[in-house]
Protein backbone atom coordinates (compact mmCIF):
# COMPACT_ATOMS: atom_id res chain seq x y z
CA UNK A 1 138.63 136.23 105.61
CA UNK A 2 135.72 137.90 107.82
CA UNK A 3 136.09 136.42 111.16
CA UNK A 4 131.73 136.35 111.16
CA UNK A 5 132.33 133.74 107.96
CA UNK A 6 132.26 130.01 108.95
CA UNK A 7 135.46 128.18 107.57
CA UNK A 8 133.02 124.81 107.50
CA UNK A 9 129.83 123.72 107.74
CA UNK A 10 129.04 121.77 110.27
CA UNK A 11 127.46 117.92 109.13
CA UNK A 12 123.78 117.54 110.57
CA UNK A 13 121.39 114.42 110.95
CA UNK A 14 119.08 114.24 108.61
CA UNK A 15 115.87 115.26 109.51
CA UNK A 16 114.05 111.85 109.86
CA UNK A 17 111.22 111.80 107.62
CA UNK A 18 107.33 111.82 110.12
CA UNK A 19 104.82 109.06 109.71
CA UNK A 20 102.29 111.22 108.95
CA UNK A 21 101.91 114.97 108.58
CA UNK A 22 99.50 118.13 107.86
CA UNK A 23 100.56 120.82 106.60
CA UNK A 24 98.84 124.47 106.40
CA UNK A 25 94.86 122.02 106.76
CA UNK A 26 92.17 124.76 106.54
CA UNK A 27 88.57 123.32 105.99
CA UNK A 28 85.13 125.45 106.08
CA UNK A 29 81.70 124.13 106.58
CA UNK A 30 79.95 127.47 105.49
CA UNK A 31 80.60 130.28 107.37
CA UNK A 32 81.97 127.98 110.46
CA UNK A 33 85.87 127.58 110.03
CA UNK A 34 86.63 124.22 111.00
CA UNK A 35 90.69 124.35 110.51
CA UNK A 36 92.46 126.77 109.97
CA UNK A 37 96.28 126.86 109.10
CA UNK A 38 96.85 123.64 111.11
CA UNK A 39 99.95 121.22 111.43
CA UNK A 40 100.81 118.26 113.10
CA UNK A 41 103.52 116.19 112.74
CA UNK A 42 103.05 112.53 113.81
CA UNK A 43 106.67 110.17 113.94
CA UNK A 44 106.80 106.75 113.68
CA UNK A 45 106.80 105.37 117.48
CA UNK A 46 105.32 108.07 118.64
CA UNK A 47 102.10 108.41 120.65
CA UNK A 48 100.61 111.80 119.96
CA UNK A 49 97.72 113.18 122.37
CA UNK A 50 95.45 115.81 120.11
CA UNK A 51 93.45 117.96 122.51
CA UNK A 52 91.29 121.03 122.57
CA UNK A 53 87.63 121.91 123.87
CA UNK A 54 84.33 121.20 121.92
CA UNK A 55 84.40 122.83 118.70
CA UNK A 56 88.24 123.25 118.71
CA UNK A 57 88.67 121.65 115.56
CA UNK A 58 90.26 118.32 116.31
CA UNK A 59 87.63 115.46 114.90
CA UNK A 60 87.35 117.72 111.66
CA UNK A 61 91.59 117.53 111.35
CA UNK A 62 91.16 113.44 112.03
CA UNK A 63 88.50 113.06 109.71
CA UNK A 64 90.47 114.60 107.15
CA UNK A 65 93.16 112.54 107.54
CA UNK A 66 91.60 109.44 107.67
CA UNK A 67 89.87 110.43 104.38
CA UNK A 68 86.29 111.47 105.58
CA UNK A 69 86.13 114.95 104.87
CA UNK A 70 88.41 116.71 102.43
CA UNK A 71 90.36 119.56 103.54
CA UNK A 72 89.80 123.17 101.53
CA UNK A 73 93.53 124.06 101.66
CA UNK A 74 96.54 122.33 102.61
CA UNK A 75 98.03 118.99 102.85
CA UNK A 76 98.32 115.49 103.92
CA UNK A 77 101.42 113.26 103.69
CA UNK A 78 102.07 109.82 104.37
CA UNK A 79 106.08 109.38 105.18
CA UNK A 80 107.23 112.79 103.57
CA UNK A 81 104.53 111.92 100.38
CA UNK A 82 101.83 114.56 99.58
CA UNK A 83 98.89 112.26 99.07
CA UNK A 84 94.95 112.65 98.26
CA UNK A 85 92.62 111.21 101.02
CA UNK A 86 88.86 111.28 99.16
CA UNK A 87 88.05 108.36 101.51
CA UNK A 88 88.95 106.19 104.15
CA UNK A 89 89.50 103.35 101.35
CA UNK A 90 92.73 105.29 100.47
CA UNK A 91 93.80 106.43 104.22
CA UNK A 92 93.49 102.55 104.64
CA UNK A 93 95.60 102.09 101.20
CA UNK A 94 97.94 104.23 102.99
CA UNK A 95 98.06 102.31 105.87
CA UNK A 96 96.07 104.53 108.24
CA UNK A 97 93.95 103.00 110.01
CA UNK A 98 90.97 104.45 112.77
CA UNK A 99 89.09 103.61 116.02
CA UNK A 100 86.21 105.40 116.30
CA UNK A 101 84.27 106.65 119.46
CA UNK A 102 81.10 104.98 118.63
CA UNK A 103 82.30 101.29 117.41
CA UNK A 104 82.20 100.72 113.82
CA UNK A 105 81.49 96.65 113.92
CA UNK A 106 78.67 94.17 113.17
CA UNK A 107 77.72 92.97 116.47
CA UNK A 108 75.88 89.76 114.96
CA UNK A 109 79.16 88.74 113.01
CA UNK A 110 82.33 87.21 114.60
CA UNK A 111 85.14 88.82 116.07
CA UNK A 112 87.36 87.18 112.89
CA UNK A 113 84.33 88.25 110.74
CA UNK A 114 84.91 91.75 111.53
CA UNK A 115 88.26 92.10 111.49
CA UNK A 116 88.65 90.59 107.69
CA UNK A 117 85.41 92.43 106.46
CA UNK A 118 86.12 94.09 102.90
CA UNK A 119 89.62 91.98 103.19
CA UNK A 120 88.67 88.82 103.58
CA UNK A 121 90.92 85.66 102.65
CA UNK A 122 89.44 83.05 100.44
CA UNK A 123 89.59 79.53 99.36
CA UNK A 124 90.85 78.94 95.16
CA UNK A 125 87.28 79.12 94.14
CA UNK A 126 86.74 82.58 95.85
CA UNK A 127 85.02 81.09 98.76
CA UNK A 128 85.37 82.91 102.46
CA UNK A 129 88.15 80.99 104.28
CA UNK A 130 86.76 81.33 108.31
CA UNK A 131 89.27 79.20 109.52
CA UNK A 132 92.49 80.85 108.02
CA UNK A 133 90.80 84.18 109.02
CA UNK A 134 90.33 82.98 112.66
CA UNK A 135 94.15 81.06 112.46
CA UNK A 136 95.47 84.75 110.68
CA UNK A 137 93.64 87.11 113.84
CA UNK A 138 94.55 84.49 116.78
CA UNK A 139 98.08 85.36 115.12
CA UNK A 140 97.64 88.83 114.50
CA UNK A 141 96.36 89.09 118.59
CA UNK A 142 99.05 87.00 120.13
CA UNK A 143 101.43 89.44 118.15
CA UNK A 144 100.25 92.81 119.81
CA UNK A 145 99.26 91.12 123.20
CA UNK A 146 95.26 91.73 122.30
CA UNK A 147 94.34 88.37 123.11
CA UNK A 148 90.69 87.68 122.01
CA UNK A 149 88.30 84.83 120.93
CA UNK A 150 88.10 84.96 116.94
CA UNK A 151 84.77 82.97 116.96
CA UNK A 152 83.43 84.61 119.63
CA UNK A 153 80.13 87.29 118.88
CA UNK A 154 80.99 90.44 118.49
CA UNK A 155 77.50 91.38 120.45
CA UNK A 156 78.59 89.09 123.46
CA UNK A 157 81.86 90.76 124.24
CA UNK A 158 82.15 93.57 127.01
CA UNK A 159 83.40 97.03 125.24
CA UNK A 160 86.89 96.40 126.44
CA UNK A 161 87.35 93.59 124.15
CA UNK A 162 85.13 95.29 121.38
CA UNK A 163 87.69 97.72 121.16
CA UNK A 164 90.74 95.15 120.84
CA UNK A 165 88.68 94.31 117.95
CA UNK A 166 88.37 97.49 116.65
CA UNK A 167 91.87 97.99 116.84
CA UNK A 168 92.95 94.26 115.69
CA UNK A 169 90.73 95.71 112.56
CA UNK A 170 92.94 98.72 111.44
CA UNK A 171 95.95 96.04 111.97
CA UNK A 172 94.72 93.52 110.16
CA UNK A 173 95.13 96.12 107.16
CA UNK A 174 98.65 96.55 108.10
CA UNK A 175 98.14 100.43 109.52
CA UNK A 176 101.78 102.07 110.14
CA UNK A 177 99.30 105.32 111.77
CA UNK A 178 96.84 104.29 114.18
CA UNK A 179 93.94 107.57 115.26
CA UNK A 180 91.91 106.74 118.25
CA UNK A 181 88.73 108.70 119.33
CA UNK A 182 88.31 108.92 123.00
CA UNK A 183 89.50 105.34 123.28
CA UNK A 184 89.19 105.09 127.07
CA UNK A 185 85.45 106.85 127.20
CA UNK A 186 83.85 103.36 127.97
CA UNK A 187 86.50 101.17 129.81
CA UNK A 188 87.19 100.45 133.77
CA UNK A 189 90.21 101.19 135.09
CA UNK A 190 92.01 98.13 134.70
CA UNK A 191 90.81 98.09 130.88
CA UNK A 192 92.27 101.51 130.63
CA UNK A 193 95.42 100.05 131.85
CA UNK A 194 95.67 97.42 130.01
CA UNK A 195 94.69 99.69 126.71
CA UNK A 196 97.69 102.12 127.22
CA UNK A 197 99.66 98.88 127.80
CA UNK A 198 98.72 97.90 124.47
CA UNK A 199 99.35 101.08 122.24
CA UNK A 200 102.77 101.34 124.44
CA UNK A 201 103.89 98.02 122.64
CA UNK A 202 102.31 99.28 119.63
CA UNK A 203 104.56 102.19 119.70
CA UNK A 204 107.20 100.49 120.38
CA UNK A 205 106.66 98.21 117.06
CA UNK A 206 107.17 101.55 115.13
CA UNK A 207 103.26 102.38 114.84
CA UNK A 208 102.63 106.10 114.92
CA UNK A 209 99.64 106.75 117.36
CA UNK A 210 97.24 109.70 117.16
CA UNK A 211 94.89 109.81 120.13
CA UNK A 212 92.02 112.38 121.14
CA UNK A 213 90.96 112.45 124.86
CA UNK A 214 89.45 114.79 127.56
CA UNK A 215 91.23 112.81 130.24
CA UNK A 216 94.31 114.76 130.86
CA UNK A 217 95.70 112.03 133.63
CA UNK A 218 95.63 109.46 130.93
CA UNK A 219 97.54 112.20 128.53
CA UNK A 220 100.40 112.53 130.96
CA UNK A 221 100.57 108.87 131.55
CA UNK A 222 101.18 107.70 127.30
CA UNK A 223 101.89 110.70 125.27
CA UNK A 224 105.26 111.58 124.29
CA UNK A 225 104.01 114.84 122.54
CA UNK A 226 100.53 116.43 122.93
CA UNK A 227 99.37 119.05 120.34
CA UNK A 228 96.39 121.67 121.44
CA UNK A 229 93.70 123.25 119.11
CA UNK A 230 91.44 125.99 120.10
CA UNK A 231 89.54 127.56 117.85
CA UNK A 232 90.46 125.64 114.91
CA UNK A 233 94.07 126.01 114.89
CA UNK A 234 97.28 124.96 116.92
CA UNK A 235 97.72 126.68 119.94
CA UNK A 236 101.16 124.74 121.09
CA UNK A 237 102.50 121.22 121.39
CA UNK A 238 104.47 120.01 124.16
CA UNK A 239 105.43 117.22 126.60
CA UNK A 240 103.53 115.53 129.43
CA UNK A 241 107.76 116.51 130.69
CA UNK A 242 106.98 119.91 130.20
CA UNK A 243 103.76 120.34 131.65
CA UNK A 244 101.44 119.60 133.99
CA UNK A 245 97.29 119.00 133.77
CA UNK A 246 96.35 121.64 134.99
CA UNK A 247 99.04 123.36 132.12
CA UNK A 248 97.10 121.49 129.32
CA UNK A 249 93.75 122.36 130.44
CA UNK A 250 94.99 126.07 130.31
CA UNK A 251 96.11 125.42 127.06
CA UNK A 252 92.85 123.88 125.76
CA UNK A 253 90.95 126.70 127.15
CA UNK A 254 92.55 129.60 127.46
CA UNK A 255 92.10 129.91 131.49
CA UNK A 256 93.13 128.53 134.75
CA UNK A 257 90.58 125.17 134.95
CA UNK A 258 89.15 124.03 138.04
CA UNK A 259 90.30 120.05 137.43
CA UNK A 260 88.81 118.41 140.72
CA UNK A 261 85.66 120.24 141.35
CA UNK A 262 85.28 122.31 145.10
CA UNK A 263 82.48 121.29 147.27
CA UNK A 264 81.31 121.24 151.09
CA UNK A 265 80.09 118.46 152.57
CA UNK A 266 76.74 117.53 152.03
CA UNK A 267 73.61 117.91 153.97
CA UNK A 268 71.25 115.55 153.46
CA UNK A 269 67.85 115.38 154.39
CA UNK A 270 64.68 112.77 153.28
CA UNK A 271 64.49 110.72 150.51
CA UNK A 272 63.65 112.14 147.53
CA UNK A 273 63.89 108.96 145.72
CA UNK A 274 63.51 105.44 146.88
CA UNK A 275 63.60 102.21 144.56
CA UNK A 276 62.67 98.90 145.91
CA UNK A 277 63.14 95.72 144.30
CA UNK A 278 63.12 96.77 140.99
CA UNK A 279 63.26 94.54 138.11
CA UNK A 280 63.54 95.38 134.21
CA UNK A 281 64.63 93.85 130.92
CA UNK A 282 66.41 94.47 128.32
CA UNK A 283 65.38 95.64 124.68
CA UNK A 284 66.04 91.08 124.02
CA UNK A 285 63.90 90.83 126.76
CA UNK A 286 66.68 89.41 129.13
CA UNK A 287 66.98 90.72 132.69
CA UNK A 288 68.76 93.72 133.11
CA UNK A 289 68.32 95.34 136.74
CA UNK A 290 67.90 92.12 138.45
CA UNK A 291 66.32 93.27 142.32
CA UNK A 292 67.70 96.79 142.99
CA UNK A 293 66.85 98.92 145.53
CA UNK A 294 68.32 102.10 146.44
CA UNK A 295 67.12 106.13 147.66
CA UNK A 296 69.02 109.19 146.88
CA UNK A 297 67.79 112.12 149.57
CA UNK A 298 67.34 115.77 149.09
CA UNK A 299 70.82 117.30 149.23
CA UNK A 300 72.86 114.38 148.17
CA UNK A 301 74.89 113.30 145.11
CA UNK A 302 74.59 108.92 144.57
CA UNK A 303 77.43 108.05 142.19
CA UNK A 304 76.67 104.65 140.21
CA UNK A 305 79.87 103.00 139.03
CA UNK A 306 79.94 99.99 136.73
CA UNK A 307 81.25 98.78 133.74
CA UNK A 308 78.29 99.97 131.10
CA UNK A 309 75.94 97.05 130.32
CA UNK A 310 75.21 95.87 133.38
CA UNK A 311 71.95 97.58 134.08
CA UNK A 312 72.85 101.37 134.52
CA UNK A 313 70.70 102.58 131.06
CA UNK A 314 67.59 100.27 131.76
CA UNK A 315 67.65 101.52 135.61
CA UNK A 316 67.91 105.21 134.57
CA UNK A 317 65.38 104.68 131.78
CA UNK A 318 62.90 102.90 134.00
CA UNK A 319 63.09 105.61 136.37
CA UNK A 320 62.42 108.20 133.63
CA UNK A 321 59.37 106.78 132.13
CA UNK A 322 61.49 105.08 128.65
CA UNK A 323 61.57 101.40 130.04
CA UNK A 324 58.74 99.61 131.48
CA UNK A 325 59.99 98.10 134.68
CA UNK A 326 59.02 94.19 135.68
CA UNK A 327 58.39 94.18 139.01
CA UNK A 328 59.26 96.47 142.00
CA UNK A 329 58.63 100.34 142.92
CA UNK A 330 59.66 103.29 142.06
CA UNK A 331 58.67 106.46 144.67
CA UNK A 332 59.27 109.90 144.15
CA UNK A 333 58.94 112.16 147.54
CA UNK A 334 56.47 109.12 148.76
CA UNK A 335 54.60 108.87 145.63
CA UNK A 336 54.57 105.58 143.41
CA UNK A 337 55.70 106.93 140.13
CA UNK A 338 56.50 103.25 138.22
CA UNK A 339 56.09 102.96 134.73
CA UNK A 340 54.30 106.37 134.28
CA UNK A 341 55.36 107.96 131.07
CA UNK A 342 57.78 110.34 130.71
CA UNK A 343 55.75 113.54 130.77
CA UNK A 344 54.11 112.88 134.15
CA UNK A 345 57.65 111.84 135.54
CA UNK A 346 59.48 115.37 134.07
CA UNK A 347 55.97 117.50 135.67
CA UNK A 348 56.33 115.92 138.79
CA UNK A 349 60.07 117.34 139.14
CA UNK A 350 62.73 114.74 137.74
CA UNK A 351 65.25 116.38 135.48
CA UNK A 352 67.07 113.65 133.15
CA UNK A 353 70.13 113.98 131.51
CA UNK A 354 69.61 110.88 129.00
CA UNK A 355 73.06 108.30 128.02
CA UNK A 356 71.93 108.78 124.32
CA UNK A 357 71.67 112.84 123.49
CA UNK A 358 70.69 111.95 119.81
CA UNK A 359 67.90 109.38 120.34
CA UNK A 360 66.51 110.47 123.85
CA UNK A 361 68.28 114.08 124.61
CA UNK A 362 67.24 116.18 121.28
CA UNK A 363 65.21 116.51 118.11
CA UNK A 364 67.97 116.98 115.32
CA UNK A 365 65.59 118.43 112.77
CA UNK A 366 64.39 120.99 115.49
CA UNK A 367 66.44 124.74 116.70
CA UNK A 368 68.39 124.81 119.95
CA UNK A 369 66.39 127.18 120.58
CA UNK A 370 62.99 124.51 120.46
CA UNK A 371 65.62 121.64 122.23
CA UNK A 372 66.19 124.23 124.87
CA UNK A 373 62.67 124.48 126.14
CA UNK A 374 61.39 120.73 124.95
CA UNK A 375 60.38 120.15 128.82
CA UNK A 376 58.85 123.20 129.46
CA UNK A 377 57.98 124.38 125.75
CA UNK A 378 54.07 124.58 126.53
CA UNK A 379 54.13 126.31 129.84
CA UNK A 380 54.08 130.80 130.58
CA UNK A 381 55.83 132.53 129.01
CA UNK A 382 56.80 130.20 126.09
CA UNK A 383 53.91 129.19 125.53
CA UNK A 384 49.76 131.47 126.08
CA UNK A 385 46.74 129.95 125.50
CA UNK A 386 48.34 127.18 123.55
CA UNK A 387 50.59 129.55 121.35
CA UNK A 388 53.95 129.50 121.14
CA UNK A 389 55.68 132.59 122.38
CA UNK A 390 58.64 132.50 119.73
CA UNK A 391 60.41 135.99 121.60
CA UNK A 392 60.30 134.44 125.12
CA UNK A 393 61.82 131.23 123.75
CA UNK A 394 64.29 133.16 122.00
CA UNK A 395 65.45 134.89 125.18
CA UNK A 396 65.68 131.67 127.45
CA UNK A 397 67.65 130.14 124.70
CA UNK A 398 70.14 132.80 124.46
CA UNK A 399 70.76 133.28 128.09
CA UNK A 400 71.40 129.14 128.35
CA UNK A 401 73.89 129.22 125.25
CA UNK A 402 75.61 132.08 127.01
CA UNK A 403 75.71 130.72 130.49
CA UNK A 404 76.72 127.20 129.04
CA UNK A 405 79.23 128.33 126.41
CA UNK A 406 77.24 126.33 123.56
CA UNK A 407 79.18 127.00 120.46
CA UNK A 408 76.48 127.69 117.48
CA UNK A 409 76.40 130.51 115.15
CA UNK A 410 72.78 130.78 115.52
CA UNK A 411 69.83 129.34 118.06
CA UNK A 412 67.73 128.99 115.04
CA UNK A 413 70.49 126.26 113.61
CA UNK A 414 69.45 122.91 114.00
CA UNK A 415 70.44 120.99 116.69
CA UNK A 416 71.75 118.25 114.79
CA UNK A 417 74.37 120.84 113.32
CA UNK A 418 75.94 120.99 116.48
CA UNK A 419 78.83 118.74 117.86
CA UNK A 420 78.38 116.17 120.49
CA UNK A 421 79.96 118.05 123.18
CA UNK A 422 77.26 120.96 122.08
CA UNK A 423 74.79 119.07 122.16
CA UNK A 424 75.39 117.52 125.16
CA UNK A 425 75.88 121.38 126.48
CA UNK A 426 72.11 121.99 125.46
CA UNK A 427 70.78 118.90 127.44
CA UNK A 428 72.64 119.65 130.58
CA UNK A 429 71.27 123.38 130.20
CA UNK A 430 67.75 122.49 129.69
CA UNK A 431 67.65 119.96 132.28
CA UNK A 432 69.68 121.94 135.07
CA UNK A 433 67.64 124.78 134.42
CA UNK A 434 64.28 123.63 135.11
CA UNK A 435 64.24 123.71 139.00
CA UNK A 436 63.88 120.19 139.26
CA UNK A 437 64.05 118.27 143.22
CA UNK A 438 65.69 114.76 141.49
CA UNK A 439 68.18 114.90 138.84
CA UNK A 440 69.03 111.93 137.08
CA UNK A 441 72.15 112.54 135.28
CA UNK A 442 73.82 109.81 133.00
CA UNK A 443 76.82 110.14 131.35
CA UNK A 444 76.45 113.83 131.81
CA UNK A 445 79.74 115.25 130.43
CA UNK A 446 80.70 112.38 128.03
CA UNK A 447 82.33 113.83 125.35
CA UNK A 448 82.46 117.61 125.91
CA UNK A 449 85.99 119.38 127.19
CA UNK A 450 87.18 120.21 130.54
CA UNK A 451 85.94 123.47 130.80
CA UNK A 452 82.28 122.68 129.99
CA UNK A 453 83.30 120.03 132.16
CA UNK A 454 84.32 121.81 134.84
CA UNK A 455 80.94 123.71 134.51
CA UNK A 456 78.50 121.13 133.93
CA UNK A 457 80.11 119.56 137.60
CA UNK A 458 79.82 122.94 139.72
CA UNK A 459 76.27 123.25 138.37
CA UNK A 460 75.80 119.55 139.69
CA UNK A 461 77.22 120.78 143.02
CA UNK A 462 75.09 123.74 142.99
CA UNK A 463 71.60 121.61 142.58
CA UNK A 464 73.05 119.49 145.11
CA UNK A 465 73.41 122.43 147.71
CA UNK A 466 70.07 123.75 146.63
CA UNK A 467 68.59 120.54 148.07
CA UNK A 468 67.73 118.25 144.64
CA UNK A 469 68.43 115.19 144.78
CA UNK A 470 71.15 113.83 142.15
CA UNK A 471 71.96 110.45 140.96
CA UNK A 472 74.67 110.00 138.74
CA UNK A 473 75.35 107.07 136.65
CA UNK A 474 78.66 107.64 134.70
CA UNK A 475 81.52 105.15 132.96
CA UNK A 476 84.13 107.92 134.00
CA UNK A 477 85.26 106.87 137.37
CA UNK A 478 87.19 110.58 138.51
CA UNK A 479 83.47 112.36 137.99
CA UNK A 480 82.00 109.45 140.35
CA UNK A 481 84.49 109.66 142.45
CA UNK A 482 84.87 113.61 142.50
CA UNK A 483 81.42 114.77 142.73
CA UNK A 484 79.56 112.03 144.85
CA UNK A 485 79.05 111.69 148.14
CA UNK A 486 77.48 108.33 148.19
CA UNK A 487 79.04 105.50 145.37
CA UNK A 488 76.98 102.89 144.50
CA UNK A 489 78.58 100.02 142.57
CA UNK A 490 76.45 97.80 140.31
CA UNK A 491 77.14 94.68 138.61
CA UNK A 492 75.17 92.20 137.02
CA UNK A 493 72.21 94.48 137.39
CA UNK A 494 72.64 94.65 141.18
CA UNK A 495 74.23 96.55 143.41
CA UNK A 496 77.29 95.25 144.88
CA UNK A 497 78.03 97.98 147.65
CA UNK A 498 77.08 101.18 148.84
CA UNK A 499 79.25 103.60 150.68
CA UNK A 500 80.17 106.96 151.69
CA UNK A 501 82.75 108.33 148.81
CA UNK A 502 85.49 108.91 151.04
CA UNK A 503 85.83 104.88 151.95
CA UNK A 504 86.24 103.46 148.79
CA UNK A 505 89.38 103.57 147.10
CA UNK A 506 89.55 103.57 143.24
CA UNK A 507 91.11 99.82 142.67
CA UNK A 508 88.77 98.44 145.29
CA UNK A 509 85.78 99.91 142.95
CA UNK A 510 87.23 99.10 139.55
CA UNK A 511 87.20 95.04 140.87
CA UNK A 512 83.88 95.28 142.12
CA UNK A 513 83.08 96.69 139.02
CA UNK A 514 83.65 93.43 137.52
CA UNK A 515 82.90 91.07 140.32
CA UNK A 516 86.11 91.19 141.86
CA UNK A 517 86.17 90.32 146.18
CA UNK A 518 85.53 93.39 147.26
CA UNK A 519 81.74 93.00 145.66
CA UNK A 520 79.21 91.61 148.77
């Protein structure tokens, strides 16, 4: 016998059989390839981070799995099981379930309401059964430790306990896979905790997790494999064991990323911006800033922390001309500037970076290149005599898509085309290109990757340095922390404290962020 032949072959495992799987997914919208010759293999208990930059091809690969969008080549399968996903009726059949970005619930219905919708239990005669859906959730919550209120108003809960709904929701329907969207983009710190708590014991139970994030620390904390797309395919999976953050952002973008962004001290000068008792409502009407007063100065960055819904959009949308304000003042360099509209406010040298891109950032229907110059679209050299000047429009677009890495095949496609990272890409050009002396930046990277991320904060830093004066309102508590030099907490539509950066410590801030002891 050859000595290279094996007498025996040795006995193996089995290979155990994944949760959920794609295999070879390639999907085209046009000319734009979405996917391309992706896999991912998902296995029951496991929590699985999916990450890449804007554009990289990871919402189009969830979508398809959860039945939204059909994929051009390739397939899906549910515990070894090629199926067909033509909606998210049958990746619910096949006990998938999802938890979008941007909640999916009734806000004037019940938390039990909610959960049961389209699979609600009834009474013999076919009647909704409230009670035995509230008894069935209370269950269903005590089970997975996501203790909530079943008759409680969807409308009336904070987002951290909108989300236990949401996810109560895909387990209602018995979901063996579980995708999440950026499920920590609008929770405090100790509601992030208590969210990786959650899908911990939810992993533990057997339930495959998919997650998407930009927040690499929360990555290395919960997943037990992470799998990066650039470009529409799969660049490499790994372990938060085998890596580090600064090795996944690397991966994501194909560079060495700056995670904690590099600044000198500031220099402040005079106010720029001072707000004095300032009182506004809320679209019911309610109060909303409740007596604020603050004043960023030339040179400075104020970071505004809080839990969102307690006053941060109607204060930054007072100050920008899109909410009447009650009572109080509003100066700009000395100048009473309260309640004037919008276009006086942006001439007089306030750049805003809006909360909601698609209602108050853009004008889907419109080109980047239009939604690039929408503040300055009727001054030299855009703009003679009251004529558009289509070729210097042209230019200024291209040079911001360059220098901001917007990902569009064209600055004539619509804006709306784009993806929300994109388009929040085009806001933060157009507004950090217009030479402004107060920037009023909320949310300002929500949703976009690290390395627009990275950029969008050095530009920050730059206007700083420059000698504008920035105010930042943001949910994400490392970009308060990391780029201001002031923090302002506000609760309740006031605010709590004020301090330099370097003397508040992250769990003192998360409690005052909901009223905890530390608040004055």
């Amino acid at each position: 016998m050859d000595a290279t032949t094996p007498t025996s072959v040795p006995a193996t495992a089995p290979a155990t059989v994944p949760a959920l799987e794609a295999v070879g997914i390639g999907k085209r919208f046009g000319p734009v390839v979405a996917n391309q010759g992706v896999d991912l293999r998902v296995e029951r208990g496991e929590i699985h981070a999916l990450l890449g930059e804007n554009g990289a091809g990871k919402s189009t690969l969830v979508n398809i799995l959860f039945g939204l969008y059909h994929a051009d080549e390739g397939e899906v399968r549910v515990a070894g099981t090629p199926v067909q996903m033509d909606s998210p009726r049958d990746a619910i059949a096949h006990r998938i379930g999802m938890v979008h970005q941007h909640f999916q619930l009734v806000p004037v219905l019940t938390v039990a309401e909610n959960i049961v919708l389209g699979d609600e239990p009834t009474h013999r005669r076919g009647l909704l059964d409230l009670d035995r859906a509230a008894d069935e959730v209370v269950e269903l919550a005590t089970r997975y430790g996501l203790e909530v209120d079943p008759r409680a108003t969807v409308e009336d809960l904070p987002v951290g306990m909108q989300q236990r709904v949401e996810i109560l929701r895909a387990l209602y329907r018995q979901a063996d896979v579980l995708i999440l969207d950026e499920p920590t983009a609008v929770l405090t710190p100790q509601e992030t905790d208590q969210l990786l708590e959650v899908l911990r014991g939810l992993a533990a139970d057997g339930v495959a997790i998919v997650f998407i994030t930009h927040k690499l620390r929360e990555v290395m904390a919960l997943a037990d494999r992470v799998t990066v797309m650039r470009g529409g395919r799969v660049v490499g999976t790994t372990a938060p064991s085998e890596t580090d953050e600064a090795g996944l952002a690397e991966m994501m973008v194909g560079r060495s990323v700056v995670l904690r962004v590099a600044k000198t001290e500031a220099r402040p000068t005079d106010a720029v911006l001072e707000v004095r008792d300032l009182h506004v409502h809320d679209s019911r009407g309610r109060p909303a800033v409740d007596g604020l007063s603050l004043e960023v100065r030339a040179g400075e960055i104020l970071g505004i922390a809080g839990v969102e819904g307690n006053g941060q959009r109607e204060l930054v949308e007072a100050l920008t001309g899109l909410r009447h304000a009650h009572g109080g003042t509003v100066l700009l360099g000395g100048d009473d500037i309260t309640n004037a509209t919008p276009r006086t406010i942006s001439e007089r040298g306030v750049a805003h970076v809006p909360e909601d891109r698609e209602k108050h950032g853009l004008v889907g229907p419109h080109s980047i290149a239009d939604n690039l110059v929408l503040n300055r679209y009727f001054r030299s050299p855009y703009a003679r005599r009251g004529i558009r000047h289509a070729a210097a429009v042209d230019e200024e677009a291209r040079r911001l898509v360059a220098d901001f890495d917007v990902r569009t095949a064209s600055i004539a496609s619509p804006a709306r085309s784009l993806s929300g990272g994109n388009k929040q890409k085009v806001i933060a050009a157009r507004e950090l290109s217009q030479g402004a002396r107060l920037l009023v930046a909320a949310q300002p990277t929500r949703g976009i990757d690290v390395g627009s991320i990275e950029f969008v904060h050095q530009q920050m830093v730059a206007q700083r340095d420059e000698g504008v004066a920035v105010l930042l309102v943001s949910a994400e508590l490392d970009e308060i922390l990391s780029l201001s030099d002031r923090i302002g907490v506000i609760f309740k539509g006031r605010l709590v404290a004020v301090a330099d950066a370097g003397t508040l410590e992250r769990t003192a801030i998360g409690r005052m962020m909901t009223g905890g002891a530390d608040a004055d």
